[in-house]
N, C-alpha and C. Protein backbone atom coordinates (compact mmCIF):
# COMPACT_ATOMS: atom_id res chain seq x y z
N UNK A 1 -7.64 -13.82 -1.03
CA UNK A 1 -8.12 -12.60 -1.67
C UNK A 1 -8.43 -12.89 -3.14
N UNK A 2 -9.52 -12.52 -3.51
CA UNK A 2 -9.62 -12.98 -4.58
C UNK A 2 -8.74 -11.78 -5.98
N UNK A 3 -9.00 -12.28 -6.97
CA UNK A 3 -7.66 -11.27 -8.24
C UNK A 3 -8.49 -10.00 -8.64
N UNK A 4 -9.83 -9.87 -8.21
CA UNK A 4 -10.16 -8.43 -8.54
C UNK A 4 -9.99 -7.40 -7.36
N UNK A 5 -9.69 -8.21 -6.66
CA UNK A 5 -8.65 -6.67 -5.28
C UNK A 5 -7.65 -6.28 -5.93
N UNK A 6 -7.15 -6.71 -6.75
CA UNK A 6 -5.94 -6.45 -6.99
C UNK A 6 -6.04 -5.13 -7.82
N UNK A 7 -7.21 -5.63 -9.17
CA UNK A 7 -7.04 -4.68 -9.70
C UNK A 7 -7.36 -3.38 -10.07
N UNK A 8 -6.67 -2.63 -8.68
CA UNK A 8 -6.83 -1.00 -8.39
C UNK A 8 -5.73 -0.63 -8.64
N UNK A 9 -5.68 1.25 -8.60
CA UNK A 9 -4.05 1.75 -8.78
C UNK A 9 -3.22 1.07 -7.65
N UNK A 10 -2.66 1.75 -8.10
CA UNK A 10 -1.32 0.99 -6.61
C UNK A 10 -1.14 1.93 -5.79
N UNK A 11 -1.41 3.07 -5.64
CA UNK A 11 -1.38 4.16 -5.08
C UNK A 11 -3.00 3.36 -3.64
N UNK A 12 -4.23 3.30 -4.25
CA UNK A 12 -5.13 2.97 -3.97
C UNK A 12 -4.93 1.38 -3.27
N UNK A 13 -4.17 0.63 -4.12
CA UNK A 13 -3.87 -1.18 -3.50
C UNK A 13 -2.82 -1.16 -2.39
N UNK A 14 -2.01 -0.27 -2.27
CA UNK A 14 -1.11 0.21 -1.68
C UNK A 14 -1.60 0.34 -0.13
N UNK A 15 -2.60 0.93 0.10
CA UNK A 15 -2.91 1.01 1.40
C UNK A 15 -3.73 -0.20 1.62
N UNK A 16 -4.71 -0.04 1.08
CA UNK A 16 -5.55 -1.68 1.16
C UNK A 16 -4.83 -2.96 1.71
N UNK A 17 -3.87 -2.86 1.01
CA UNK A 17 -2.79 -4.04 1.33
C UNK A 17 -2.22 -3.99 3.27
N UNK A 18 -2.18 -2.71 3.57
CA UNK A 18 -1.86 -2.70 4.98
C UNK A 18 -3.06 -3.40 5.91
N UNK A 19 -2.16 -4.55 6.53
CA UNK A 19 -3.03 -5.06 7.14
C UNK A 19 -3.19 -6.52 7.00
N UNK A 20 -3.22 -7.21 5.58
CA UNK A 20 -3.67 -8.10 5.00
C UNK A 20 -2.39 -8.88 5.24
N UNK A 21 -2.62 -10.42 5.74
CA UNK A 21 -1.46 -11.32 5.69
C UNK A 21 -0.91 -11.87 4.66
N UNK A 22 0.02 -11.92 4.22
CA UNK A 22 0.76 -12.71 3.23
C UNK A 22 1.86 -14.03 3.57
N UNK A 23 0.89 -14.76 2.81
CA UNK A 23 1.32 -16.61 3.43
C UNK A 23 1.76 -16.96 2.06
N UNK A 24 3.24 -17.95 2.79
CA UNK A 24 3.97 -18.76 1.65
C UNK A 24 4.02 -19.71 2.85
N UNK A 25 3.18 -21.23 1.32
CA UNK A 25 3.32 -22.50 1.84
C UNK A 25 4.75 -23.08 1.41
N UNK A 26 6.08 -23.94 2.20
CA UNK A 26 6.92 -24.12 1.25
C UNK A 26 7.42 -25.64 2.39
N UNK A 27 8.01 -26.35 1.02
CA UNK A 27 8.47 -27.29 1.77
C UNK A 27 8.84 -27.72 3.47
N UNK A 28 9.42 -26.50 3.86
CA UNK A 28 10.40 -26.64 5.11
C UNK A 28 8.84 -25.84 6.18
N UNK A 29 7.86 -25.51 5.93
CA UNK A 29 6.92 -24.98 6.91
C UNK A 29 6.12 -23.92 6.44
N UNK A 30 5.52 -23.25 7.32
CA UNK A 30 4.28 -22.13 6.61
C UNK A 30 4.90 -20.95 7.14
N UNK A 31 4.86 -19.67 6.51
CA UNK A 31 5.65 -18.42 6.99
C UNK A 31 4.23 -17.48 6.59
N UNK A 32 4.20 -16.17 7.46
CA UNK A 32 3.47 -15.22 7.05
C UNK A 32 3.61 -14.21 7.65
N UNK A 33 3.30 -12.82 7.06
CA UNK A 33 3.64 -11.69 7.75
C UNK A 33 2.68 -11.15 7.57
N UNK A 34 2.06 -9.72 8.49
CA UNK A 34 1.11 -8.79 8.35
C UNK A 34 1.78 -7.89 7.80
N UNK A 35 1.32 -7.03 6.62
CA UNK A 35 1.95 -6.00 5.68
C UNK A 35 1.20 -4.95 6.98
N UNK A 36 3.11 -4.35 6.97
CA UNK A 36 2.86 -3.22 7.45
C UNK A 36 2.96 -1.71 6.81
N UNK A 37 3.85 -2.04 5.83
CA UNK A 37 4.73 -0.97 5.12
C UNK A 37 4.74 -1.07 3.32
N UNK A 38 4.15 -0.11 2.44
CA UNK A 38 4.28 -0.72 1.25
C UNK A 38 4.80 0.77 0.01
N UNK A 39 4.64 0.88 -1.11
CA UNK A 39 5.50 1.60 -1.66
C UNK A 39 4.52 1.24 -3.25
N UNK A 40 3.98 2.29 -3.37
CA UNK A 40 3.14 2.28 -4.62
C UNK A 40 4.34 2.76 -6.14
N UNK A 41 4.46 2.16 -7.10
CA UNK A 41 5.17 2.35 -8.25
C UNK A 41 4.35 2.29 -9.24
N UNK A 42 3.87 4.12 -10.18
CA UNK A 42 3.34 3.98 -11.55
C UNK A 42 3.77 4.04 -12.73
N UNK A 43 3.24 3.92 -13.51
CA UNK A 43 3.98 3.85 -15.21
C UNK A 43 4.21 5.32 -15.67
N UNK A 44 3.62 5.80 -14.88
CA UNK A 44 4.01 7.46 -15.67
C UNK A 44 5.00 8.37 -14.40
N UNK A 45 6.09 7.36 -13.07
CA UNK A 45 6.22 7.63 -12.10
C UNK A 45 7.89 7.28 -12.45
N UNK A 46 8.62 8.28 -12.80
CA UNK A 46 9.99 8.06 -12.94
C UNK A 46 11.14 7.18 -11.92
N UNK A 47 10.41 7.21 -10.98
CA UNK A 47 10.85 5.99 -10.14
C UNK A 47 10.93 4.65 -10.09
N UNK A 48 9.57 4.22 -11.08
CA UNK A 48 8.69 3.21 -11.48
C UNK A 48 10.26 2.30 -12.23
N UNK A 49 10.27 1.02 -12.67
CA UNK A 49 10.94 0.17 -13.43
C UNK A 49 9.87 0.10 -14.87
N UNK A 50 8.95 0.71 -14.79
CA UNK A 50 8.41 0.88 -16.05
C UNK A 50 8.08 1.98 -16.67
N UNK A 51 9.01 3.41 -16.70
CA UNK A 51 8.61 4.23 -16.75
C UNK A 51 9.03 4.69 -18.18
N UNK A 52 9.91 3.52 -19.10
CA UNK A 52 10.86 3.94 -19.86
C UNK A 52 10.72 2.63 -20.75
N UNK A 53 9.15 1.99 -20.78
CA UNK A 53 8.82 1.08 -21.01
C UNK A 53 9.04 -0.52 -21.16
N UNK A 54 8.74 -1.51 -21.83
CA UNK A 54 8.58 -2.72 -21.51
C UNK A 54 10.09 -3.34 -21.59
N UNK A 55 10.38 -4.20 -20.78
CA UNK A 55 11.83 -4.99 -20.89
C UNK A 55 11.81 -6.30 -20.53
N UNK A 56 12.66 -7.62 -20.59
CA UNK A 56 12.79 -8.51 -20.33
C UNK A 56 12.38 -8.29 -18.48
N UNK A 57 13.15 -7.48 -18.00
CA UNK A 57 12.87 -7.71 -16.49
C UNK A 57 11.79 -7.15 -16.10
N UNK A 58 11.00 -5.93 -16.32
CA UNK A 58 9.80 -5.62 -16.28
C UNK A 58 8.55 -6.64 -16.77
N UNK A 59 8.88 -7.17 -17.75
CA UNK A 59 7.59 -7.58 -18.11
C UNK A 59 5.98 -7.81 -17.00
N UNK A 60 6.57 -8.73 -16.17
CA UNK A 60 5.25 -9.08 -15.43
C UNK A 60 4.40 -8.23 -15.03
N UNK A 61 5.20 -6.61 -14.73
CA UNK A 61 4.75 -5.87 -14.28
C UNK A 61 3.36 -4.84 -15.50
N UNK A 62 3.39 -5.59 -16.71
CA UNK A 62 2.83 -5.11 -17.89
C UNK A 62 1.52 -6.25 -17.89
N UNK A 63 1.93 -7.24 -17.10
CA UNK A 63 1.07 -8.03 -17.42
C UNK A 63 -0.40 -8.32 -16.47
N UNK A 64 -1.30 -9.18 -15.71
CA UNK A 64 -2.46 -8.74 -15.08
C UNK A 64 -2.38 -8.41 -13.68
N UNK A 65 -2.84 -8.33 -13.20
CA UNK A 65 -2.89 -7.82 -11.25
C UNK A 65 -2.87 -8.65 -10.58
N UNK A 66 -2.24 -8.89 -9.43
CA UNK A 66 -2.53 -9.99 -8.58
C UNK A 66 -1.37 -11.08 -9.07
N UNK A 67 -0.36 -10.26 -9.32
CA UNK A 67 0.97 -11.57 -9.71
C UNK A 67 2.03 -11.06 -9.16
N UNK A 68 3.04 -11.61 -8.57
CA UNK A 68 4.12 -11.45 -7.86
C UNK A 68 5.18 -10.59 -9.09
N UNK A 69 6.01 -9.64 -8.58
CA UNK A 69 7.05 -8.96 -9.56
C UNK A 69 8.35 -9.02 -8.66
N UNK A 70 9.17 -10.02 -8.90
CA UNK A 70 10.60 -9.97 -7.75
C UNK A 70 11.20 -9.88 -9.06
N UNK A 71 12.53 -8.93 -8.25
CA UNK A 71 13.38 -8.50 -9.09
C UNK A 71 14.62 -8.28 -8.13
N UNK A 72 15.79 -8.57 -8.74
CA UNK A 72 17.28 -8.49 -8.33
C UNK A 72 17.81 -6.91 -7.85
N UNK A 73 18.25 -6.67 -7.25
CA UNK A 73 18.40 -5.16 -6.98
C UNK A 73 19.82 -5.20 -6.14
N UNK A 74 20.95 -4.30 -6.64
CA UNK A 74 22.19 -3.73 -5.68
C UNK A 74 22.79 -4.79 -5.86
N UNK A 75 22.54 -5.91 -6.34
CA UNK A 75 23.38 -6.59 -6.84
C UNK A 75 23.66 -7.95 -5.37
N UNK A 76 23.16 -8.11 -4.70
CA UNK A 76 22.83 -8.85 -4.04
C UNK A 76 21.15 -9.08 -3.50
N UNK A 77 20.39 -8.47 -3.18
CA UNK A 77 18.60 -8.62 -2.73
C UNK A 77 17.68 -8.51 -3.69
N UNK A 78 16.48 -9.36 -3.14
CA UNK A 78 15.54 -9.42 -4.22
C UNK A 78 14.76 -8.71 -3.38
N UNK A 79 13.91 -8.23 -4.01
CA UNK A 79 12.57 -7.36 -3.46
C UNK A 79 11.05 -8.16 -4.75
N UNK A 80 9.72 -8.37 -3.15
CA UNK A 80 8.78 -8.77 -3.65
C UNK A 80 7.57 -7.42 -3.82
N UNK A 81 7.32 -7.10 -5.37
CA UNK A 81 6.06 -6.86 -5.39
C UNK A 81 5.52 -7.35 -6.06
N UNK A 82 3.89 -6.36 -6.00
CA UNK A 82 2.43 -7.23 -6.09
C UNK A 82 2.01 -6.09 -7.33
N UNK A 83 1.57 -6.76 -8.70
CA UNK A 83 1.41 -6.19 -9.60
C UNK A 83 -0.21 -5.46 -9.26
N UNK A 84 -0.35 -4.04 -10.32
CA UNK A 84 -1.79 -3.92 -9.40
C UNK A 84 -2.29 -3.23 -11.03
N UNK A 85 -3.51 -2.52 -10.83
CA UNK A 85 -4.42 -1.95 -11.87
C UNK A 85 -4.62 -3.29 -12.64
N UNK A 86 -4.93 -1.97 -13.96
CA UNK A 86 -5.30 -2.76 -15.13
C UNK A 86 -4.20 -3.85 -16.33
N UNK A 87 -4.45 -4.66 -16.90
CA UNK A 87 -2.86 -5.24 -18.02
C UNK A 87 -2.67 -4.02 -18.73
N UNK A 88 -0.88 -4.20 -18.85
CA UNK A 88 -0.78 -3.11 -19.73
C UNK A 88 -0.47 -2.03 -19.34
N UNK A 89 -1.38 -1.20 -18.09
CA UNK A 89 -0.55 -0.13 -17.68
C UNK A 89 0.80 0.10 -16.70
N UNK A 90 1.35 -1.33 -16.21
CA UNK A 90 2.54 -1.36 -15.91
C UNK A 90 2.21 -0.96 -14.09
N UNK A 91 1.83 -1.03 -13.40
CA UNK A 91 2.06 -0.47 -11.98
C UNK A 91 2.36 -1.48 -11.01
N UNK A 92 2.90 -1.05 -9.62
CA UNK A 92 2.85 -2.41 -8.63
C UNK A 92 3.06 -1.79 -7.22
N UNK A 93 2.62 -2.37 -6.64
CA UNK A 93 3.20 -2.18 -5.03
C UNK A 93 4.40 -2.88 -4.24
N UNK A 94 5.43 -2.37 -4.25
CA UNK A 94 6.68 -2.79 -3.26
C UNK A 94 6.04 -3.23 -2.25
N UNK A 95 6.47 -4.46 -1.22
CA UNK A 95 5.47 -4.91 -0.02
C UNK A 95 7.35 -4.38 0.78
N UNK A 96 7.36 -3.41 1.13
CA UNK A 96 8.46 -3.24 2.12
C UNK A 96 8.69 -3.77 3.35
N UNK A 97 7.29 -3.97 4.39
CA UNK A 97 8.04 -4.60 5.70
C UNK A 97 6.80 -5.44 5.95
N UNK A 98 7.19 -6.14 6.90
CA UNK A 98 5.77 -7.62 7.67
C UNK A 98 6.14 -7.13 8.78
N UNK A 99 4.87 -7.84 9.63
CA UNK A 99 4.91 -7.85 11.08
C UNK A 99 5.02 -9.45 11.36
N UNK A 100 5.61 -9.93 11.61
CA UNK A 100 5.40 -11.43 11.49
C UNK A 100 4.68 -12.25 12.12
N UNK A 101 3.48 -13.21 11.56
CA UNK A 101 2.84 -14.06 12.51
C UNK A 101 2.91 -15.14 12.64
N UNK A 102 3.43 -16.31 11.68
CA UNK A 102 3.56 -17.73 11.64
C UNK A 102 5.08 -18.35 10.97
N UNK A 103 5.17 -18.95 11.51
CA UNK A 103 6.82 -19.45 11.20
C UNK A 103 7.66 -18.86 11.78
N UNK A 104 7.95 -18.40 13.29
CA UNK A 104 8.82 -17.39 13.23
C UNK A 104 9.93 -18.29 13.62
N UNK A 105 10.03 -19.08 13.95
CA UNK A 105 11.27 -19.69 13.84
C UNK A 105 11.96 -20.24 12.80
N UNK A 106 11.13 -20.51 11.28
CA UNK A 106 11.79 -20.35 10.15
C UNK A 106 12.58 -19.75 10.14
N UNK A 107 12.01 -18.36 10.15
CA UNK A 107 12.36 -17.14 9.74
C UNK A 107 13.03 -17.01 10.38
N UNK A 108 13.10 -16.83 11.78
CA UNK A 108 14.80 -16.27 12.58
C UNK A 108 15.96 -17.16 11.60
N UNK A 109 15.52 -18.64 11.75
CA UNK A 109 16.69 -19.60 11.09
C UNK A 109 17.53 -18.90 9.63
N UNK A 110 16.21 -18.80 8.68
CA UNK A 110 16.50 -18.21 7.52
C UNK A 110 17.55 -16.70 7.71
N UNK A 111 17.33 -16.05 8.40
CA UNK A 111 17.46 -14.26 8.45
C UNK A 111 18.93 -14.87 9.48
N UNK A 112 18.95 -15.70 10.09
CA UNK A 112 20.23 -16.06 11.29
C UNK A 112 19.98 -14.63 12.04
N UNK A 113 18.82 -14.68 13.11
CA UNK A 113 18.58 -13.79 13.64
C UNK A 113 17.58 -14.21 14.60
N UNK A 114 17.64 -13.97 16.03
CA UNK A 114 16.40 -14.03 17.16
C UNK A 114 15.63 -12.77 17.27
N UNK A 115 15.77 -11.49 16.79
CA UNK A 115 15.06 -10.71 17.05
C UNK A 115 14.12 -10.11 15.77
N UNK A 116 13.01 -10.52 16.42
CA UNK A 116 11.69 -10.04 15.29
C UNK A 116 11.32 -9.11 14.79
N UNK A 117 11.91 -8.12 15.30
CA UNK A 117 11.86 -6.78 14.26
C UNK A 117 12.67 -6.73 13.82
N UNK A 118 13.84 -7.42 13.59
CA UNK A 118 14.61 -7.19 12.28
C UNK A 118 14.57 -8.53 11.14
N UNK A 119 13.33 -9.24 11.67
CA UNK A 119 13.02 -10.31 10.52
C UNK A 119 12.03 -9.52 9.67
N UNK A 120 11.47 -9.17 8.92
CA UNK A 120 11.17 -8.57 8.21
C UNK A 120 10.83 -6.79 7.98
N UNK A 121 11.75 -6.28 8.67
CA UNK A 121 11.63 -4.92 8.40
C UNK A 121 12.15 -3.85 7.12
N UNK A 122 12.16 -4.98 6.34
CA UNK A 122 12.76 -3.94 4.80
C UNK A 122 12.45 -5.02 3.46
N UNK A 123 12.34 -4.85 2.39
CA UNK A 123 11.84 -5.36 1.19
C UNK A 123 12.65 -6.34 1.24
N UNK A 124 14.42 -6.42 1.08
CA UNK A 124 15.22 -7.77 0.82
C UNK A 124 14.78 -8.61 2.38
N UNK A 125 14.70 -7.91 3.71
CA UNK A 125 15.12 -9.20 4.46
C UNK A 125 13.60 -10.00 4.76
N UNK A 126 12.38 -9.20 4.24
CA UNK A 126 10.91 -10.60 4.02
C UNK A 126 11.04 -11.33 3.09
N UNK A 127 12.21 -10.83 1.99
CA UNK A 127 12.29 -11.84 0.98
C UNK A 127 12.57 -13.40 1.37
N UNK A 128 13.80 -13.29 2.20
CA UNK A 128 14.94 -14.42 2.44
C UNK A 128 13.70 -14.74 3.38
N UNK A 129 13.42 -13.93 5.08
CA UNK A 129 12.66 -14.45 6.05
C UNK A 129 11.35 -15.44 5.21
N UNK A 130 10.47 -14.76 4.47
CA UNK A 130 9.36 -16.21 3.63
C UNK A 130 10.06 -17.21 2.64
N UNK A 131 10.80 -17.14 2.34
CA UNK A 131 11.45 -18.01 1.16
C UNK A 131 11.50 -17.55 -0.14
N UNK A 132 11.15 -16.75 -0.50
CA UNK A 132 10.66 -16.35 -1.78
C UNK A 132 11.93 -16.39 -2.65
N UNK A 133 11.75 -16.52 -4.05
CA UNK A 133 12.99 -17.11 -4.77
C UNK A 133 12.92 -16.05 -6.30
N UNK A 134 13.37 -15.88 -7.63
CA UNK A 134 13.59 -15.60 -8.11
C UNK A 134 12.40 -16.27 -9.33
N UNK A 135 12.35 -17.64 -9.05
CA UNK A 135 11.23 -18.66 -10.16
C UNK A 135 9.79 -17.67 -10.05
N UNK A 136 9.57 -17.58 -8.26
CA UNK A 136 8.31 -17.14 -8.47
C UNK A 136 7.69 -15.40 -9.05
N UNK A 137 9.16 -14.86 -9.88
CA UNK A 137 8.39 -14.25 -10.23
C UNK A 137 7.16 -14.36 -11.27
N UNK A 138 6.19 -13.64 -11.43
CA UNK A 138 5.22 -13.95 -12.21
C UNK A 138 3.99 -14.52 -11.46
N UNK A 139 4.44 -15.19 -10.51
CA UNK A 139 3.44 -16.41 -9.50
C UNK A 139 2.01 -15.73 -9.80
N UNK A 140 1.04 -16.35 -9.63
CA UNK A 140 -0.45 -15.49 -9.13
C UNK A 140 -0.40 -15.39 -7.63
N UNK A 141 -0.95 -14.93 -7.53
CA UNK A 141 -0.96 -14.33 -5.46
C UNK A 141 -2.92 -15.51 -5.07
N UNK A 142 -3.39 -16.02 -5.31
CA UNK A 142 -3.92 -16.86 -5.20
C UNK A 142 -4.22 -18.10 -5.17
N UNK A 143 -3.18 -18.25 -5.32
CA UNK A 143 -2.69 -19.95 -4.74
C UNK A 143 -2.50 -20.75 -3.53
N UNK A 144 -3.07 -21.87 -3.00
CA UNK A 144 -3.01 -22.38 -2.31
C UNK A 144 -1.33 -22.22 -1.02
N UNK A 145 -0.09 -21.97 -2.57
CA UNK A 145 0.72 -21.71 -1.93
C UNK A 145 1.37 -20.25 -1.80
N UNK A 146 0.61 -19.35 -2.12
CA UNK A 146 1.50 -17.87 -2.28
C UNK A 146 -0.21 -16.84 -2.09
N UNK A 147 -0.46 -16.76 -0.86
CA UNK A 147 -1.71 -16.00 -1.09
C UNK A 147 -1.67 -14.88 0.17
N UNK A 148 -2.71 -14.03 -0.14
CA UNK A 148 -3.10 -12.86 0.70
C UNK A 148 -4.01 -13.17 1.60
N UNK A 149 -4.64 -13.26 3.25
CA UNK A 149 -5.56 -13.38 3.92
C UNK A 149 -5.96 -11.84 4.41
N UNK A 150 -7.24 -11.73 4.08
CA UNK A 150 -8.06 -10.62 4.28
C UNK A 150 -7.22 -10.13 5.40
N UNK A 151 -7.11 -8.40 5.85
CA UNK A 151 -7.10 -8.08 7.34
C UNK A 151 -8.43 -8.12 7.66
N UNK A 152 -8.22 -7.64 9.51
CA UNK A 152 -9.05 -8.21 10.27
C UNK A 152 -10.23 -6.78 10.79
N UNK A 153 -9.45 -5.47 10.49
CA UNK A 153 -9.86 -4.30 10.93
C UNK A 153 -8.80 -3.42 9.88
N UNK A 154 -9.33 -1.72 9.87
CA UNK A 154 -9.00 -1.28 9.16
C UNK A 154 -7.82 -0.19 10.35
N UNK A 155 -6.68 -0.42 9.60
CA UNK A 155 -5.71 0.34 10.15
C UNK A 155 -5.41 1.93 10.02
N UNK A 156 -4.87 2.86 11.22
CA UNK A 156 -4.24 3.99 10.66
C UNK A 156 -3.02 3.93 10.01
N UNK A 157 -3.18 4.64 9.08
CA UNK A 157 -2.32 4.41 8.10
C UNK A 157 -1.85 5.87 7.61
N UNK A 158 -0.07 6.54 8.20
CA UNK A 158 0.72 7.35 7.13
C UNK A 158 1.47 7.23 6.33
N UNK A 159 1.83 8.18 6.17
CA UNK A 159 2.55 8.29 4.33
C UNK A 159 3.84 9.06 4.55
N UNK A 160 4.59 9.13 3.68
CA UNK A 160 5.84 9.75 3.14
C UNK A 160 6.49 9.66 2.44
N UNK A 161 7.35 9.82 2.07
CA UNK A 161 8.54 9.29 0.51
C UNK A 161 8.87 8.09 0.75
N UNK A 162 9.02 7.59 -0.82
CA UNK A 162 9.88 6.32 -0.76
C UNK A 162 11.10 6.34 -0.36
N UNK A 163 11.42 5.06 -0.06
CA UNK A 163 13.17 4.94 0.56
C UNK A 163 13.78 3.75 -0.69
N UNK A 164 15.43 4.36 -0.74
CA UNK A 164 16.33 4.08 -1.55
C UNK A 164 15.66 4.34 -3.14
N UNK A 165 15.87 5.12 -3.36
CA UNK A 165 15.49 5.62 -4.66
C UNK A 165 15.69 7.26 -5.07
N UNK A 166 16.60 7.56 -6.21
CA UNK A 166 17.17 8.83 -6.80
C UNK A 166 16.23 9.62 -7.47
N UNK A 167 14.82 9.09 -8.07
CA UNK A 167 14.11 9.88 -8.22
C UNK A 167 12.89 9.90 -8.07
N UNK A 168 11.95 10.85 -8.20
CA UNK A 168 10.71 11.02 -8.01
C UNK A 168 10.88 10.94 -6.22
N UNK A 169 12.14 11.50 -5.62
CA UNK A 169 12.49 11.51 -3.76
C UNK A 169 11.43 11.96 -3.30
N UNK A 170 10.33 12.42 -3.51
CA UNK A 170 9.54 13.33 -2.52
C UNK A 170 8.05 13.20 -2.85
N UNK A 171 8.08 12.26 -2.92
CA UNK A 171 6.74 11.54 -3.76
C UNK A 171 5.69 10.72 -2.38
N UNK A 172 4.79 11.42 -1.73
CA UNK A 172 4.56 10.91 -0.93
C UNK A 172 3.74 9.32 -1.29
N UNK A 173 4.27 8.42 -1.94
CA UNK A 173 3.77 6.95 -2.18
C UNK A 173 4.27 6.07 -1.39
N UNK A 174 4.70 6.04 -0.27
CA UNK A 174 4.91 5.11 0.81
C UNK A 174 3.77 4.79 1.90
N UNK A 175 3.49 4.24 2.44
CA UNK A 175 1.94 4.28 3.22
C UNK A 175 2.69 3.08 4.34
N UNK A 176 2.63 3.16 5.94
CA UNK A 176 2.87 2.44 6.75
C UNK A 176 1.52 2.86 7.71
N UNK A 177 1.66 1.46 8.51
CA UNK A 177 0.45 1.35 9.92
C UNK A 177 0.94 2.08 10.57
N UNK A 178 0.46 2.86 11.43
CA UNK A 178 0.69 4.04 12.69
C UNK A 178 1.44 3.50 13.31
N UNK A 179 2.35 3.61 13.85
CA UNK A 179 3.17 2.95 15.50
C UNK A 179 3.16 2.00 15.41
N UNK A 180 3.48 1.39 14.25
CA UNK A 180 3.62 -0.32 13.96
C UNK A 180 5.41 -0.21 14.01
N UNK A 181 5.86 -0.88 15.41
CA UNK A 181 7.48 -1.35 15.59
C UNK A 181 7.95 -2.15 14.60
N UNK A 182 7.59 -3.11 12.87
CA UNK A 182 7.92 -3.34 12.10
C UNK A 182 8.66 -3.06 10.83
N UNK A 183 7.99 -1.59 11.42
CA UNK A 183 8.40 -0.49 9.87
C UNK A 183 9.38 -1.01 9.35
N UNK A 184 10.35 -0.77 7.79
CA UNK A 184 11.63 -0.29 8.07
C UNK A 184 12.31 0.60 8.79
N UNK A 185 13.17 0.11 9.61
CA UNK A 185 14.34 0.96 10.02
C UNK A 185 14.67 2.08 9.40
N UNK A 186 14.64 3.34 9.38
CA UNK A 186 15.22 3.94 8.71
C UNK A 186 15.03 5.36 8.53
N UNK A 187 15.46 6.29 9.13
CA UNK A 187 15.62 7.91 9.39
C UNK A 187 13.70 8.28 9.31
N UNK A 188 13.36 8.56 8.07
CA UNK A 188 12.04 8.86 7.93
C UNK A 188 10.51 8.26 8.94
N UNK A 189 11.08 6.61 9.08
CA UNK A 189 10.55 5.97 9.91
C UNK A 189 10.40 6.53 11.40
N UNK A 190 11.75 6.27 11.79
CA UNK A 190 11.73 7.06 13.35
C UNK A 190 11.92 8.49 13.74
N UNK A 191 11.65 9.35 12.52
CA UNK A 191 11.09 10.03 12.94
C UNK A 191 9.38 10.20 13.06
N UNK A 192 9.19 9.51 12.50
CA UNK A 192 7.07 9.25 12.36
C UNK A 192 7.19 9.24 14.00
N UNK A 193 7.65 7.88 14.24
CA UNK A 193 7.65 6.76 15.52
C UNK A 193 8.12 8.02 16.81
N UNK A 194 8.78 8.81 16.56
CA UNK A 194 9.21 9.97 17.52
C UNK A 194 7.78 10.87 17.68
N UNK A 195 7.41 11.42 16.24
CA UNK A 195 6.49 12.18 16.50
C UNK A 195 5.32 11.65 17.26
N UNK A 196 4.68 10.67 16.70
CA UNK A 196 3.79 9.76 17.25
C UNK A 196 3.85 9.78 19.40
N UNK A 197 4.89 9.68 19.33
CA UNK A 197 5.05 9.10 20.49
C UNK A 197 4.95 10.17 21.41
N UNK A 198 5.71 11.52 21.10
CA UNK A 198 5.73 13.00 21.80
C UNK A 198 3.78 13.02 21.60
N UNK A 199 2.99 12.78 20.50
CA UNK A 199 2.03 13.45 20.49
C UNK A 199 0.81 12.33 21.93
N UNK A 200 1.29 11.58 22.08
CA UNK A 200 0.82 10.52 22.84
C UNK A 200 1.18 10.85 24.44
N UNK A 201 1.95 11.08 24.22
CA UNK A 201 3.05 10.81 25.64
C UNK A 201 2.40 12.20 26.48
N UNK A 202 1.83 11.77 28.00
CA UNK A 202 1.21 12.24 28.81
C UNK A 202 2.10 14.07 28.81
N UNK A 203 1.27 15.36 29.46
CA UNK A 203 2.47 16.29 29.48
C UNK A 203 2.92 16.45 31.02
């Protein structure tokens, strides 16, 4: 993908992003997931890590589009996002869940897990499942080893609140693929996956 996809709101990069593979080349093999699930964060969005302006751990997120923003969280998980807009105005997209397509036996190894929907169904466990580390924050997302591959078709795609977070709760900036079994786990999710399914399901 080249670095001017990137730079849209995140609200706007946020969905775009559903769909699109994200590949890390790394010593031990090639890993990649299809973004299923993502989580738009703005500068004027009290939820945001930049809402209360610039800091040692924010920074990257101040800086151009199309660069990785991992950050430590709860005191054990890292979570990967993808910086978006313009420099300066601070925004990014949380990449919350993958669908996984290459490496999956890395990834079970990494996650100590055989079952594939719970290798990447939440922001910390695609962290560990691709490798992703703490150095690369900052990375560019166009690199031979840390890049985005176009999707292939354009997905349905809903919305609802973000998950784990005290404010700005009801903020519909979450965006997942329709009836994608990847989602995160997690109350709001299955109920989509319920509704979906009653509205499908023969009478």
């Amino acid at each position: 993908m080249p670095s001017t996809f990137f730079r849209q709101d995140s609200i706007r990069l946020s969905q775009l992003l559903l769909g699109c593979e994200l590949v890390h080349i790394t010593s031990e093999g090639v890993v990649a997931g299809r973004i299923v699930e993502t989580e738009a964060y703005r500068r004027d969005d009290e939820a945001s890590h930049s809402f209360r302006g610039q800091t040692p751990r924010n920074t990257v997120m101040f800086g151009p589009a199309g660069h990785a923003y991992i950050y430590f969280t709860y005191g054990m998980h890292y979570c990967f996002n993808i910086v978006a807009g313009e420099s300066g105005y601070a925004e990014a997209v949380l990449i919350r869940a993958l669908e996984p397509t290459q490496g999956i036996e890395l990834m079970q190894q990494r996650r100590r897990t055989t079952d594939t929907h719970n290798l990447c169904s939440g922001p910390a466990k695609l962290v560990q499942a691709l490798g992703l580390t703490k150095s690369q924050n900052g990375a560019g997302l166009t690199t031979p080893e840390l890049h985005l591959r176009s999707r292939t078709h354009e997905p349905i795609i809903h919305t609802g609140p973000r998950i784990g977070i005290s404010r700005a709760k009801d903020v519909p900036w979450r965006f997942f693929i329709a009836g994608n079994p990847y989602i995160t786990k997690h109350l709001f999710n299955k109920s989509a996956l319920r509704l979906e399914h009653d509205q499908t399901s023969p009478d």
